[in-house]
Protein backbone atom coordinates (compact mmCIF):
# COMPACT_ATOMS: atom_id res chain seq x y z
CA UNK A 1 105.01 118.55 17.29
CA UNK A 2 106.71 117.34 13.76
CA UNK A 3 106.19 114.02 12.44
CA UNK A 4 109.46 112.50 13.93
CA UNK A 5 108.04 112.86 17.04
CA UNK A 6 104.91 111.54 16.03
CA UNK A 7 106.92 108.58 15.16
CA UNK A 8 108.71 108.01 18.28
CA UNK A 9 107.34 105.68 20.92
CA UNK A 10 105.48 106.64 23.84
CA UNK A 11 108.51 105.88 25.99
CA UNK A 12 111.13 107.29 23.74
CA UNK A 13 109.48 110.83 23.68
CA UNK A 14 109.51 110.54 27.47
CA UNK A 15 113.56 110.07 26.92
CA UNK A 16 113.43 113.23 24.68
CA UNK A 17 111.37 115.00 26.86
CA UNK A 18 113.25 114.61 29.65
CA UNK A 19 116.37 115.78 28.07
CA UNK A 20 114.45 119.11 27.48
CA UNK A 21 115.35 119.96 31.10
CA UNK A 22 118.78 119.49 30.88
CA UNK A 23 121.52 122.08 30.90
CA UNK A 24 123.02 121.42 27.53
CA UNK A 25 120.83 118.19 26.49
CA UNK A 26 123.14 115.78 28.25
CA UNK A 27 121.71 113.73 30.79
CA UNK A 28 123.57 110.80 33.28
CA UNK A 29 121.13 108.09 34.43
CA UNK A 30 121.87 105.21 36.16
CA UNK A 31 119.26 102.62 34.15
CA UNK A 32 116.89 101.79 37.23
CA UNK A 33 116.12 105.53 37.03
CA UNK A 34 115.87 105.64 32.94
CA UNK A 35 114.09 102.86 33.06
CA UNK A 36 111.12 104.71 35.82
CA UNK A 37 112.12 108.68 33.79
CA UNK A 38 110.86 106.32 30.35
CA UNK A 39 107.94 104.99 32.14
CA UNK A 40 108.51 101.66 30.51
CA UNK A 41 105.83 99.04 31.40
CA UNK A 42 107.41 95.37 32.47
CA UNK A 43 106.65 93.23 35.15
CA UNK A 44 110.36 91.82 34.96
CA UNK A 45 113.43 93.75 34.67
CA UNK A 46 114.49 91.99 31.83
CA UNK A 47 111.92 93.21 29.78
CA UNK A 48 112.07 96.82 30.94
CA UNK A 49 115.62 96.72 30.13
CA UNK A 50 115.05 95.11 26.31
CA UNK A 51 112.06 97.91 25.91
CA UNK A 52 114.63 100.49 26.98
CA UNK A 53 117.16 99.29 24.63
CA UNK A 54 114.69 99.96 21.89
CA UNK A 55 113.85 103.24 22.93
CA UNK A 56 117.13 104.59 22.78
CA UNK A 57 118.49 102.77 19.49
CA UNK A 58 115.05 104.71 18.78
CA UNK A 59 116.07 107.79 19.51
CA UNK A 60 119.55 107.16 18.04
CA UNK A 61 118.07 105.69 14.74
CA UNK A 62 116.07 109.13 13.98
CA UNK A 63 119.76 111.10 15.15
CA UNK A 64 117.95 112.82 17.90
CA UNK A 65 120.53 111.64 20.60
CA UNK A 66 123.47 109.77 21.34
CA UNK A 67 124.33 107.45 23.85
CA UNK A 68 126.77 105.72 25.80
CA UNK A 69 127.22 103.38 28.67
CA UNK A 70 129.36 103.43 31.25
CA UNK A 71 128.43 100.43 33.64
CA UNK A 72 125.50 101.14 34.52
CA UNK A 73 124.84 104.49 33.40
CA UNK A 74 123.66 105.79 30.36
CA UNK A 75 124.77 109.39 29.26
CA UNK A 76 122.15 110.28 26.26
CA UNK A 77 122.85 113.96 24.59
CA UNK A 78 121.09 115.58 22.69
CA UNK A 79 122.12 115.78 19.37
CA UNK A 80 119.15 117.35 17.00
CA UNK A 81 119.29 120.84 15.88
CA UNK A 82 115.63 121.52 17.57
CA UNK A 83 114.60 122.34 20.59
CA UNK A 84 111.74 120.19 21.56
């Protein structure tokens, strides 16, 4: 494990992790089932969706992924030059 990961949130290594077992690092999620895949804690949707918003700007921050959203999907790839 290298000290970026170390860094990452509990729920953004989930993210990362679960890219791992995608052909190509590219994964399409609608956000209900990012939200569940991150295993973000929140009583209300509201706040599941503002701690999955910081997850991935996260992830993007430290240039392990990108993202996009299309409605209400996210496509995340993976864009880091390690396998994790």
């Amino acid at each position: 494990m290298d000290t970026t990961q170390l860094t990452l949130s509990p729920y953004a290594r989930n993210i990362l992790e679960e890219l791992e077992g995608h052909i190509n690092g590219l994964l399409k999620v609608r956000e209900p089932d990012l939200i569940r895949l991150s295993k973000v804690p929140g009583t209300r949707i509201i706040q599941a969706r503002d701690e999955l918003e910081k997850c991935v700007r996260e992830l993007e921050e430290h240039n392990l992924v990108s993202c996009e959203r299309q409605g209400e999907r996210y496509i995340i790839r993976n864009i880091s030059e390690r396998n994790w």
